[in-house]
C-alpha atoms as a PDB file:
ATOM      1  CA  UNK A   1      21.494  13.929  79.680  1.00  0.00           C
ATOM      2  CA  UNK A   2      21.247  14.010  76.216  1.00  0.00           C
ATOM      3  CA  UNK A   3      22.124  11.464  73.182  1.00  0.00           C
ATOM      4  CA  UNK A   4      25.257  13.573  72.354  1.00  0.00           C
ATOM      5  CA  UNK A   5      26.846  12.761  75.717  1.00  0.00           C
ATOM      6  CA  UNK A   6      26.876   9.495  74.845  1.00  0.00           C
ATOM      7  CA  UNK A   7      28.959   9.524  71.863  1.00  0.00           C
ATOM      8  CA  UNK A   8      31.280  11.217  73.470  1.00  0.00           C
ATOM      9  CA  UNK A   9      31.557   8.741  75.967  1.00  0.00           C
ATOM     10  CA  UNK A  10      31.716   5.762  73.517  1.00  0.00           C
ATOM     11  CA  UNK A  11      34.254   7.851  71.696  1.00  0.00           C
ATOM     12  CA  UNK A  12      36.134   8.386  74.878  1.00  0.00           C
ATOM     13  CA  UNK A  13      35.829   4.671  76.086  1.00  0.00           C
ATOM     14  CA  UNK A  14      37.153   3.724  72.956  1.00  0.00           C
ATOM     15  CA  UNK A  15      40.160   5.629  72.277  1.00  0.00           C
ATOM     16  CA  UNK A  16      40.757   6.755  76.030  1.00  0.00           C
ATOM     17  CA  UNK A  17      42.606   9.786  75.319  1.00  0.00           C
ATOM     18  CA  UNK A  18      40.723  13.673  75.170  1.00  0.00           C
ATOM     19  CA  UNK A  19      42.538  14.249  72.274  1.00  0.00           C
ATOM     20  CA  UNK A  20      41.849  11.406  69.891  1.00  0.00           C
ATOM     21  CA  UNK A  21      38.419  11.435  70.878  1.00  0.00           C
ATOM     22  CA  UNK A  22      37.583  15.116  70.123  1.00  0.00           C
ATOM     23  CA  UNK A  23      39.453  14.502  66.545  1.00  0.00           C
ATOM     24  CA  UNK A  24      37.579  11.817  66.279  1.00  0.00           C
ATOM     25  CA  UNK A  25      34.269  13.912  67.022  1.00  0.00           C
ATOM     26  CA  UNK A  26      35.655  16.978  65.088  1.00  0.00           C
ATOM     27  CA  UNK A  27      35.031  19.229  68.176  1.00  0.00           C
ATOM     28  CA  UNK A  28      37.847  20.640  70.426  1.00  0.00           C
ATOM     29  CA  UNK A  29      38.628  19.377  73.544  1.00  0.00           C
ATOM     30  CA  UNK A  30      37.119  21.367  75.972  1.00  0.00           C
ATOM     31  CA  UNK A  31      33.397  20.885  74.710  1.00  0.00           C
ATOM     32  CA  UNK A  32      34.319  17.097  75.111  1.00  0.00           C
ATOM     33  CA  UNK A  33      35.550  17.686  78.202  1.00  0.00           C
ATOM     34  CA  UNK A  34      32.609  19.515  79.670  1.00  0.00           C
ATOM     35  CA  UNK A  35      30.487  16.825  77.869  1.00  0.00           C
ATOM     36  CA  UNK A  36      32.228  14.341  80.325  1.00  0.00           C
ATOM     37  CA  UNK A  37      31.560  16.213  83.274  1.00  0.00           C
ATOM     38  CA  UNK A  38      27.792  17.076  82.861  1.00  0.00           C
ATOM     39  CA  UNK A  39      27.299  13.203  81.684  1.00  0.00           C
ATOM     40  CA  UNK A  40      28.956  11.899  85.447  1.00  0.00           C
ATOM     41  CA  UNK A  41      27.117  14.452  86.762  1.00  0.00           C
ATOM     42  CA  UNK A  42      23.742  13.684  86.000  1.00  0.00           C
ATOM     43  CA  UNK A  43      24.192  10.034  86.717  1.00  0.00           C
ATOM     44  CA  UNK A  44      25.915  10.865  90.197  1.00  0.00           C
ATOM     45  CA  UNK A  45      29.031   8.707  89.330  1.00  0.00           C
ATOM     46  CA  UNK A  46      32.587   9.091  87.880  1.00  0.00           C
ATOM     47  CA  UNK A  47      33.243   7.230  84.585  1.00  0.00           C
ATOM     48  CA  UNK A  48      37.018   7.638  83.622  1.00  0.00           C
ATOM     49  CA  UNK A  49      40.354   8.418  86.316  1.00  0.00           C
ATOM     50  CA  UNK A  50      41.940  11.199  84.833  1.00  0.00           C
ATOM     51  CA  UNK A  51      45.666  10.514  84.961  1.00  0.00           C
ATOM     52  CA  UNK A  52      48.691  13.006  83.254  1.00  0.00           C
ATOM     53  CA  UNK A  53      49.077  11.124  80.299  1.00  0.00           C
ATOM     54  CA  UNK A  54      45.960   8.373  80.062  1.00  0.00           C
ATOM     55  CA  UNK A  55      42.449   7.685  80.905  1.00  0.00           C
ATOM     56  CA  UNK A  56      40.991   4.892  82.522  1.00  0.00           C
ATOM     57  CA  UNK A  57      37.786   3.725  82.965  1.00  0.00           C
ATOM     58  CA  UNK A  58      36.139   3.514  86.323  1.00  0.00           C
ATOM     59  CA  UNK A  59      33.928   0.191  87.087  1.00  0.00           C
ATOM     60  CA  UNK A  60      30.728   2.449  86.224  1.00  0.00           C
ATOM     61  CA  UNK A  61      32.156   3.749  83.021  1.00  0.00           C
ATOM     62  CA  UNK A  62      32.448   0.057  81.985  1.00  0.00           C
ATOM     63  CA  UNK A  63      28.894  -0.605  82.818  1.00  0.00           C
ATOM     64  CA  UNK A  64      27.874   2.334  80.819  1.00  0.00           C
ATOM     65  CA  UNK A  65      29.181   1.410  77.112  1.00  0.00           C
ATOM     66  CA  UNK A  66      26.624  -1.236  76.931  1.00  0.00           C
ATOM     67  CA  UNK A  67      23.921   0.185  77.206  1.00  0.00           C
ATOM     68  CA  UNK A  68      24.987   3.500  75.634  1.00  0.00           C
ATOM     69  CA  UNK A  69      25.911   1.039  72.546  1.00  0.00           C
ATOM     70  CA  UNK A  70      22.105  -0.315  72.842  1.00  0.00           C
ATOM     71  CA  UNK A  71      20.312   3.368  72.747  1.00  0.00           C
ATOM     72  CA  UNK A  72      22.101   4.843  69.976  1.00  0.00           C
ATOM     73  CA  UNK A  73      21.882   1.577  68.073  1.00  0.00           C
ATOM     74  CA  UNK A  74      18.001   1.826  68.750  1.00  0.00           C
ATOM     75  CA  UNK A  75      18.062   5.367  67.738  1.00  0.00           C
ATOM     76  CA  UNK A  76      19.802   4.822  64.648  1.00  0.00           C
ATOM     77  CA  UNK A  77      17.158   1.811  63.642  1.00  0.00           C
ATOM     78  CA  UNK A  78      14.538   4.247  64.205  1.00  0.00           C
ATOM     79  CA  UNK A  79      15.895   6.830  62.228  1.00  0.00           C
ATOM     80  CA  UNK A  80      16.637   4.529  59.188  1.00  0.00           C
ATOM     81  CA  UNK A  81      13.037   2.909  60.250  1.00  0.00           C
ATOM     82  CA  UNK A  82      11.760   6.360  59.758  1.00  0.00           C
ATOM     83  CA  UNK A  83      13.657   6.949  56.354  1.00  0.00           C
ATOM     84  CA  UNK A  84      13.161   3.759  54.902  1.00  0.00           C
ATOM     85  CA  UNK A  85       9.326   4.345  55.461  1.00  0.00           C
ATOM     86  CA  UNK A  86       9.084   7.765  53.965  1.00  0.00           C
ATOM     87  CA  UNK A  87      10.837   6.481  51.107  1.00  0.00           C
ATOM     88  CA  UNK A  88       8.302   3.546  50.315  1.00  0.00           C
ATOM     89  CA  UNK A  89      10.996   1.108  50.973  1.00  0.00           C
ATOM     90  CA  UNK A  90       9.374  -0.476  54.478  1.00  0.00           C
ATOM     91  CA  UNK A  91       5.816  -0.441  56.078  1.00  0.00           C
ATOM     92  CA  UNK A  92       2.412  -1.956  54.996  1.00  0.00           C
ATOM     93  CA  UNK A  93       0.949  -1.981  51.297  1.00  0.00           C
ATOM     94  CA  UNK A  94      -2.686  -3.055  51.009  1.00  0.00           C
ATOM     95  CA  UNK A  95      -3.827  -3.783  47.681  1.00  0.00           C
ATOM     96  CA  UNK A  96      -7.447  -4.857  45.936  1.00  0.00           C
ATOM     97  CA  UNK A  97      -7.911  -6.596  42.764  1.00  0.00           C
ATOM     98  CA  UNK A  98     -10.771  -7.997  41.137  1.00  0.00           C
ATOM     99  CA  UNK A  99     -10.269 -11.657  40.524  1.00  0.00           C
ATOM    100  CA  UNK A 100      -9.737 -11.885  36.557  1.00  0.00           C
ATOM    101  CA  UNK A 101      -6.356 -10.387  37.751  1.00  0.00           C
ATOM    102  CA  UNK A 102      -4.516 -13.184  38.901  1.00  0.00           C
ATOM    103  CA  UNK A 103      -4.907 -14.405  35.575  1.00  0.00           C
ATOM    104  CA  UNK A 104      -3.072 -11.462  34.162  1.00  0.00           C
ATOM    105  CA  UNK A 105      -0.636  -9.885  35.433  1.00  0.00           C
ATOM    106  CA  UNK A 106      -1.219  -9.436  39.200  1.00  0.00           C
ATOM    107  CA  UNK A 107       1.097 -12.772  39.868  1.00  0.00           C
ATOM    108  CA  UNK A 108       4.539 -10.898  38.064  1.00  0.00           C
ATOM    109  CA  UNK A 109       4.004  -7.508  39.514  1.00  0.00           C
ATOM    110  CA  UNK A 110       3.570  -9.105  42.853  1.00  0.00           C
ATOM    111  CA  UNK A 111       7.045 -11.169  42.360  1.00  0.00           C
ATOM    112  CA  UNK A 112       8.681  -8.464  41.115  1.00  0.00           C
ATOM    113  CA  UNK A 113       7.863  -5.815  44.049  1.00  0.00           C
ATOM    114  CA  UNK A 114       8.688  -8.354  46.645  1.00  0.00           C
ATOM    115  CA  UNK A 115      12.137  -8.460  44.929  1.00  0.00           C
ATOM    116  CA  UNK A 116      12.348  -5.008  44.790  1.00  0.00           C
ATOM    117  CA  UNK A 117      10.805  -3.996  48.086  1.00  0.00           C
ATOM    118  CA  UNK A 118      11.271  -6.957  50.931  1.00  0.00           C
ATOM    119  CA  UNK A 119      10.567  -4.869  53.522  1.00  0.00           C
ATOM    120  CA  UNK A 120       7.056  -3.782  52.272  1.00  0.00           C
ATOM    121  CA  UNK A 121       4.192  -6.257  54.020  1.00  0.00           C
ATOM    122  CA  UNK A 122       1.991  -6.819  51.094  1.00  0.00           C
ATOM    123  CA  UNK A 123      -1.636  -7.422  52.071  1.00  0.00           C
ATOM    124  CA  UNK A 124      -3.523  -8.279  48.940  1.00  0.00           C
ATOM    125  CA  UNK A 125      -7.328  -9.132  49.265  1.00  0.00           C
ATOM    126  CA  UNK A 126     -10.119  -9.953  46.514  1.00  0.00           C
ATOM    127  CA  UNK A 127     -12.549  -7.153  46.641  1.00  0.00           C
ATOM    128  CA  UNK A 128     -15.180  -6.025  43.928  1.00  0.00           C
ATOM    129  CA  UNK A 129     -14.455  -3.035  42.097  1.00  0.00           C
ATOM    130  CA  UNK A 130     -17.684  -1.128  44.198  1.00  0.00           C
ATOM    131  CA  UNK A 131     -16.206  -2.469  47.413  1.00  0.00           C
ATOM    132  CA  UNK A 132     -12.481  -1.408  46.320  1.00  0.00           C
ATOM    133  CA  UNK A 133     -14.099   2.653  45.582  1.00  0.00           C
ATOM    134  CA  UNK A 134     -15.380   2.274  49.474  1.00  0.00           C
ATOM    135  CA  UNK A 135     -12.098   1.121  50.686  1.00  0.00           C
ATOM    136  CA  UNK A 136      -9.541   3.666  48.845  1.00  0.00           C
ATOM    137  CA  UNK A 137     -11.727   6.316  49.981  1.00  0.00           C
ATOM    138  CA  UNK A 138     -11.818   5.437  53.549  1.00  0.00           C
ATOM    139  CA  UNK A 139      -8.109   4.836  53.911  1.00  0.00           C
ATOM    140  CA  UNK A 140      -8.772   1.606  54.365  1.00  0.00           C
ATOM    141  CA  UNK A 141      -6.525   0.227  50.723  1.00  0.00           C
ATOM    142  CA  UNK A 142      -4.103   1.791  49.220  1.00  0.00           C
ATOM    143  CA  UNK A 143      -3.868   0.674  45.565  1.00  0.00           C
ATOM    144  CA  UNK A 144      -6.459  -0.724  43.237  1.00  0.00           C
ATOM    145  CA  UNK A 145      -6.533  -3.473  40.077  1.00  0.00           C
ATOM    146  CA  UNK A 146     -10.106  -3.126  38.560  1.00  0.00           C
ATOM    147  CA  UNK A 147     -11.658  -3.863  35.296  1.00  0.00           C
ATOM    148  CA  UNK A 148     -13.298  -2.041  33.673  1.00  0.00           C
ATOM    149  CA  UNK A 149     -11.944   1.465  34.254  1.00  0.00           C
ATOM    150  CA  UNK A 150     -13.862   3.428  36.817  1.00  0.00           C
ATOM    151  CA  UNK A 151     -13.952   7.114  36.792  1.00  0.00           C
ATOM    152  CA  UNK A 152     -14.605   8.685  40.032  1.00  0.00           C
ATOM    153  CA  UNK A 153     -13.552  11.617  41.834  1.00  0.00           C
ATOM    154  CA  UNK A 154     -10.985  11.521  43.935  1.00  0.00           C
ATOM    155  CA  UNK A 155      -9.340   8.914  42.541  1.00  0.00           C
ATOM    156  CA  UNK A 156      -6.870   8.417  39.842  1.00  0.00           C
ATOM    157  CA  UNK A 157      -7.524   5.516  37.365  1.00  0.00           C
ATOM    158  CA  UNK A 158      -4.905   4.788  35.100  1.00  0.00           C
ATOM    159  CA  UNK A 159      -4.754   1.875  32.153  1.00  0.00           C
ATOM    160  CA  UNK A 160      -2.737  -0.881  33.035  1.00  0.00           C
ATOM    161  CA  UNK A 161      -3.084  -3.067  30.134  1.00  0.00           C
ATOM    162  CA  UNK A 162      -5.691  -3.333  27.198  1.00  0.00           C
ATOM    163  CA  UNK A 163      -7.364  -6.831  26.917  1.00  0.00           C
ATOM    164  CA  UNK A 164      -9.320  -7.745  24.013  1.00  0.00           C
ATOM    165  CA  UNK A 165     -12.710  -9.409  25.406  1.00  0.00           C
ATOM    166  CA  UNK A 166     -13.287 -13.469  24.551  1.00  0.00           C
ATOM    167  CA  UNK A 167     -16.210 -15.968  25.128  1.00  0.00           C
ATOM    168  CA  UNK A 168     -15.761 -18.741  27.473  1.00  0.00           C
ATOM    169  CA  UNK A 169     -18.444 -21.301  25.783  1.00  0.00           C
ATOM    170  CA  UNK A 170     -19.395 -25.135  26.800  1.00  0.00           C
ATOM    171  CA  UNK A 171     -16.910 -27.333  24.547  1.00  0.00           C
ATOM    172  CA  UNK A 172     -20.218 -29.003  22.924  1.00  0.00           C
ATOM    173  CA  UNK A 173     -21.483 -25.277  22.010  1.00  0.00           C
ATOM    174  CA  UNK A 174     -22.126 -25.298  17.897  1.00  0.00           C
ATOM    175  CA  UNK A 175     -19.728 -22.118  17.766  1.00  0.00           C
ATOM    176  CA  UNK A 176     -16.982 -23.577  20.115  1.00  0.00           C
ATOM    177  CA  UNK A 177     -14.510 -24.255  17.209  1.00  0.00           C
ATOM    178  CA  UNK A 178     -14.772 -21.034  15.688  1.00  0.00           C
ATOM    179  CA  UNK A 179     -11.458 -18.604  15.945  1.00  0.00           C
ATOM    180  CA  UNK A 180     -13.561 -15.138  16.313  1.00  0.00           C
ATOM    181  CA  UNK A 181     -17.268 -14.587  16.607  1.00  0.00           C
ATOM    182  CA  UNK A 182     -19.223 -10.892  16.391  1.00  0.00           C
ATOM    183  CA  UNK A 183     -21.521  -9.897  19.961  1.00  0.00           C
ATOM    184  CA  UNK A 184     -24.100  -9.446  17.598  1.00  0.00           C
ATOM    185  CA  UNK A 185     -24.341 -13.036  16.728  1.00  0.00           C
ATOM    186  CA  UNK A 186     -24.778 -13.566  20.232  1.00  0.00           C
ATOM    187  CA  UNK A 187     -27.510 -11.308  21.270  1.00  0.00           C
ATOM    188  CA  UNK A 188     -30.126 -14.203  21.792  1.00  0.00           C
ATOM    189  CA  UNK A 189     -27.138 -17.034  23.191  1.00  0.00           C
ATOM    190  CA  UNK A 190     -27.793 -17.229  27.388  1.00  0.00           C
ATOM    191  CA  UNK A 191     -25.149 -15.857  29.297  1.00  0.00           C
ATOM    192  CA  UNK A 192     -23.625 -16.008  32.614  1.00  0.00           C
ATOM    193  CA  UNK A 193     -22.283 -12.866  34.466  1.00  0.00           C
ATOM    194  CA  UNK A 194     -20.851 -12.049  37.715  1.00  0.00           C
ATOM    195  CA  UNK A 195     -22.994  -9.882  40.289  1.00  0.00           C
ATOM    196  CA  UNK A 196     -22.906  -6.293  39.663  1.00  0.00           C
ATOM    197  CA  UNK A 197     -21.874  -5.449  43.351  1.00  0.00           C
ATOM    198  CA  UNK A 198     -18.441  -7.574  42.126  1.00  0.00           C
ATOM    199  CA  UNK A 199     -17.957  -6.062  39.015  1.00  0.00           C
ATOM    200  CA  UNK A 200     -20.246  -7.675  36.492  1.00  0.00           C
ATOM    201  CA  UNK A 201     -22.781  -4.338  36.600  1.00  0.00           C
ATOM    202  CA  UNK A 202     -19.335  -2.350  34.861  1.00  0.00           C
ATOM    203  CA  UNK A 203     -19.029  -4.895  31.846  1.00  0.00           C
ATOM    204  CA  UNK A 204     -22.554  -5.150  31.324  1.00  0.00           C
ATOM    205  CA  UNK A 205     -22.612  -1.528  30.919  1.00  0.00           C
ATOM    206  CA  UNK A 206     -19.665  -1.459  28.973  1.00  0.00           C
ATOM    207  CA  UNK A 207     -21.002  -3.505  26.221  1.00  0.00           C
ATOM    208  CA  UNK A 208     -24.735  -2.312  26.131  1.00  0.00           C
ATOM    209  CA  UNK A 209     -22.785   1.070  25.246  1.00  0.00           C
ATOM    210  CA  UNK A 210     -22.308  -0.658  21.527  1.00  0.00           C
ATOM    211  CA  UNK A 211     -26.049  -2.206  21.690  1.00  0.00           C
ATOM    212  CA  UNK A 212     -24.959  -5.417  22.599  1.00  0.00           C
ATOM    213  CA  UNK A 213     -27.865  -6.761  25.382  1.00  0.00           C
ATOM    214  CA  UNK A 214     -26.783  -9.862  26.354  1.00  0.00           C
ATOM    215  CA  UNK A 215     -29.176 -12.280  27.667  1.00  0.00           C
ATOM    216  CA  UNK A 216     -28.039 -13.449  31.474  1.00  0.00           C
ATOM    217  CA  UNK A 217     -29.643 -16.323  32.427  1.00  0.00           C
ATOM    218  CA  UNK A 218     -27.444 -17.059  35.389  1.00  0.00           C
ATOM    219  CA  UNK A 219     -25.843 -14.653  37.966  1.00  0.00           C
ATOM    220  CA  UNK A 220     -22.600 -15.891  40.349  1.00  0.00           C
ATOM    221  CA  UNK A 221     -20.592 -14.515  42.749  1.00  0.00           C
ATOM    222  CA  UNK A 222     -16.819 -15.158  40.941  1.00  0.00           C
ATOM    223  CA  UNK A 223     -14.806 -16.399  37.715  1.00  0.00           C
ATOM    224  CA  UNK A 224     -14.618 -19.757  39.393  1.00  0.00           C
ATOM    225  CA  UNK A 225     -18.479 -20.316  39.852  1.00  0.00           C
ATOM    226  CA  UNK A 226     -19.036 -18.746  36.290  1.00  0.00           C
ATOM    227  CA  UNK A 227     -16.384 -20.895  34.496  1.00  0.00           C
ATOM    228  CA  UNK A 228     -17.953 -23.748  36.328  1.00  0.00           C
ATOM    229  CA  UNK A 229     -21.651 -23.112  34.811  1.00  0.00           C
ATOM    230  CA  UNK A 230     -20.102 -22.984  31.238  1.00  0.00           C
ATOM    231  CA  UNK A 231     -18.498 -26.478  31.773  1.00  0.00           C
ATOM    232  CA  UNK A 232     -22.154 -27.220  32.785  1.00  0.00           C
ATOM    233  CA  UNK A 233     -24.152 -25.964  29.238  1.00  0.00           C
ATOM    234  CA  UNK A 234     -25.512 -23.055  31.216  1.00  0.00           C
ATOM    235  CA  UNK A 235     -24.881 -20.101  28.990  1.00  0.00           C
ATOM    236  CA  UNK A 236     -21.516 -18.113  27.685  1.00  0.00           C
ATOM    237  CA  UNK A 237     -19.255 -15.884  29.729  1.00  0.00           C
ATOM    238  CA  UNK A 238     -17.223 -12.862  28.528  1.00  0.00           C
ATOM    239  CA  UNK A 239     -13.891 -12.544  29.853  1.00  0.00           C
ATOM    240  CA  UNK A 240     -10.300 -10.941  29.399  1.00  0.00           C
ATOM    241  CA  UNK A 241      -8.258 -12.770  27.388  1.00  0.00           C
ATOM    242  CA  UNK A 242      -5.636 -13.753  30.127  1.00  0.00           C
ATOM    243  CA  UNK A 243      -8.259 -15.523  31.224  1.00  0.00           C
ATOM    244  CA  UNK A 244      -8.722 -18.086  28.562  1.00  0.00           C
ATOM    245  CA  UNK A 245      -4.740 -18.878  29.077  1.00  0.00           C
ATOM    246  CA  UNK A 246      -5.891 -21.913  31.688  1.00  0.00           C
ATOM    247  CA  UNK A 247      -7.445 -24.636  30.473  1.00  0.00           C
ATOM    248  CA  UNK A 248     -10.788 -25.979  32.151  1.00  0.00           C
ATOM    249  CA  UNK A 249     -12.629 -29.158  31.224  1.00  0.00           C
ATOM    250  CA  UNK A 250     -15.416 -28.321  29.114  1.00  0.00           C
ATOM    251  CA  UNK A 251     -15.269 -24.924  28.348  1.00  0.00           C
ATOM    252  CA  UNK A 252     -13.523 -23.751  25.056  1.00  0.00           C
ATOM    253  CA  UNK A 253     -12.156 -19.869  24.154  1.00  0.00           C
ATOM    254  CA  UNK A 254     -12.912 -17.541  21.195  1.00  0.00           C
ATOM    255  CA  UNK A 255     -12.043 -13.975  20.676  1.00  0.00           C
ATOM    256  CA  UNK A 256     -14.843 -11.910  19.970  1.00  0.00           C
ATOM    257  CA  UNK A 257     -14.355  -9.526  16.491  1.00  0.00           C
ATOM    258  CA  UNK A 258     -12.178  -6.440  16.350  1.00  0.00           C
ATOM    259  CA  UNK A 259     -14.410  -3.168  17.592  1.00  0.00           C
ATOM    260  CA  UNK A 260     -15.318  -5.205  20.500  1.00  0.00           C
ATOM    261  CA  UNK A 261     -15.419  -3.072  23.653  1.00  0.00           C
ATOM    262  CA  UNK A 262     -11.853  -4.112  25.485  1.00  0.00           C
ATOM    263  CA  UNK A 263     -11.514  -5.367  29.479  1.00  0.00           C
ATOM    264  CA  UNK A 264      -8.903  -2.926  30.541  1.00  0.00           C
ATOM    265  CA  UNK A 265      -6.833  -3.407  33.721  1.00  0.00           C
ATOM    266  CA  UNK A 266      -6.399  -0.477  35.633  1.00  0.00           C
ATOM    267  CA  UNK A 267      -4.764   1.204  38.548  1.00  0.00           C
ATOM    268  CA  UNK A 268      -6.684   3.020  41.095  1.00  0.00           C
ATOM    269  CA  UNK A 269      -4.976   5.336  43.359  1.00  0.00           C
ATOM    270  CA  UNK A 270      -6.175   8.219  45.436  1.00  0.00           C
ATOM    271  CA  UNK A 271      -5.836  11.125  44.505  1.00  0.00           C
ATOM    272  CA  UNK A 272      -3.904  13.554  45.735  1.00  0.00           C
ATOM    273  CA  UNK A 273      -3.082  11.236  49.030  1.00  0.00           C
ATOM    274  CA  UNK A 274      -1.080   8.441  46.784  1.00  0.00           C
ATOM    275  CA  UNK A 275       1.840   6.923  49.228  1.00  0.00           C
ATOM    276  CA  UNK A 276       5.505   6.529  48.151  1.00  0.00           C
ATOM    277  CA  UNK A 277       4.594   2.855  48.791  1.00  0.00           C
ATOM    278  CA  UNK A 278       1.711   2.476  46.496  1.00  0.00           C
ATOM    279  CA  UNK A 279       3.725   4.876  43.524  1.00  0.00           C
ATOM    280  CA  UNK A 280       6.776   2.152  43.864  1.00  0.00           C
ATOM    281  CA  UNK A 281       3.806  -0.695  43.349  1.00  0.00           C
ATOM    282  CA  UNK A 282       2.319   0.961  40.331  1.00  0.00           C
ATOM    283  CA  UNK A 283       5.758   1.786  38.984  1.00  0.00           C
ATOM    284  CA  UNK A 284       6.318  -1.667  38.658  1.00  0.00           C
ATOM    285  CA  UNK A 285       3.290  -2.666  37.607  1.00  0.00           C
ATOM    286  CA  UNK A 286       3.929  -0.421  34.580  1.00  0.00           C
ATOM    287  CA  UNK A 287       6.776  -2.015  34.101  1.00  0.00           C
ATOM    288  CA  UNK A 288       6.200  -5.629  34.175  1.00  0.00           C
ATOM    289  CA  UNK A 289       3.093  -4.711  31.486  1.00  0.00           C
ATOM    290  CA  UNK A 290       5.744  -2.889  29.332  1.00  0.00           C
ATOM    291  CA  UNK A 291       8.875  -6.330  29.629  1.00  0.00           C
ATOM    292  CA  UNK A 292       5.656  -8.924  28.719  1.00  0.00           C
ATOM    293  CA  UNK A 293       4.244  -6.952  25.896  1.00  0.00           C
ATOM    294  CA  UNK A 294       8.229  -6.721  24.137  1.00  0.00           C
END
């Protein structure tokens, strides 16, 4: 039996009459015909009476369109299943991000993808950028949000968006209330930074790279803890500047001076092995960055 016997059943059941049916199938009628035959044969049971000028029917033939109906539905679902999937438009899409994104941009691109892609299972999960190199190269994430860039082979890193760096100080800090301040007039101020397994060992680099040395007095595991230690008096905290868009109790923003290193966002994908999934995701991504900086 094969799948093409049963359209030409269901096309026979439907229009009972050879003729209609193989114009219907765009074959002649004896290939229908013989497609008939072999079909009754292999299940051992006659499904239409043959009269001179009609077809009926038999009792079997009506218990076969069913379930004929049922496989080729199935087999069309898996075919578009199968389509939809190698197109990016259905399956699973696991995504990292270090936390400073959900102050950014993370939120829109995630809204926006959903829109465009409803089918797509979005798993996002926190992850450190160290732990997010371990888990694109082990299959085990597809797309990465990281700050700062990271450079690695085997892996495409691309900008996402530039961020100018600002200091998160206690309110009652004597340079709370100014609009910019330099790095070099905070080489001897404490500061708080987040564990360099989650990140903070990248941005410490990043600024020592223009002889800035920053005196940490306090290490944490996340923004949230960090923010929290400001509030307290316990030292300053560098940070993107989408993240000084949310106020907190006690702690006040300023932007650091122009030359200051930046926090870039950025996309990392591996490289070559990028899905059609993940290319959709940072498609968008690019273009939510582009709409919010018109």
């Amino acid at each position: 039996m094969e799948l093409r016997h049963l359209r030409y059943f269901l096309a026979l059941a439907d229009t009972l009459h050879f003729g209609r049916a193989a114009e219907r199938l765009c074959i002649s009628q004896p290939p229908l015909s013989n497609a008939i035959q072999q079909l009754e044969a292999a299940l051992g049971e006659t499904l239409f009476t043959r009269h001179s000028r009609k077809v009926v029917l038999t009792p079997a033939g009506r218990a076969l369109i069913p379930h004929a109906q049922q496989v080729l539905a199935g087999l069309d679902q898996a075919v578009s299943a199968v389509q939809a999937a190698a197109r990016g438009e259905s399956g699973l899409l696991r995504v990292g991000y270090v936390g400073s994104a959900v102050f950014s941009v993370l939120p829109a691109i995630v809204a926006r993808f959903h829109a465009a892609f409803p089918e797509v299972t979005l798993a996002l999960q926190e992850r450190p950028p160290d732990a997010q190199l371990v888990a694109l190269r082990s299959g085990q994430q597809d797309v990465g949000l990281v700050r700062p860039g990271l450079h690695q082979p085997g892996l495409r890193c691309d900008v996402l968006l530039d961020e100018p760096t600002w200091v998160a100080l206690p309110s009652r800090h004597p340079l709370a209330q100014r609009e910019s301040l330099s790095l070099a007039r905070l080489s001897d101020a404490p500061f708080i930074t987040i564990d360099a397994a989650d990140g903070g060992g990248h941005v410490l680099e990043l600024y020592r790279s223009r002889e800035f040395q920053p005196r940490i007095v306090q290490h944490v595991r996340d923004l949230h803890a960090a923010f929290a230690l400001v509030a307290a008096g316990l030292g300053l905290l560098l940070i993107p500047a989408s993240a000084s868009r949310q106020p907190r109790p006690g702690v006040s923003y300023c932007r650091t001076d122009a030359g200051t290193p930046q926090l870039d966002l950025c996309l990392l994908t591996p490289e070559p092995a990028s899905t059609p999934i993940a290319r959709h995701f940072c498609r968008l991504a690019r273009e939510v960055v582009a709409q919010e900086a018109e």
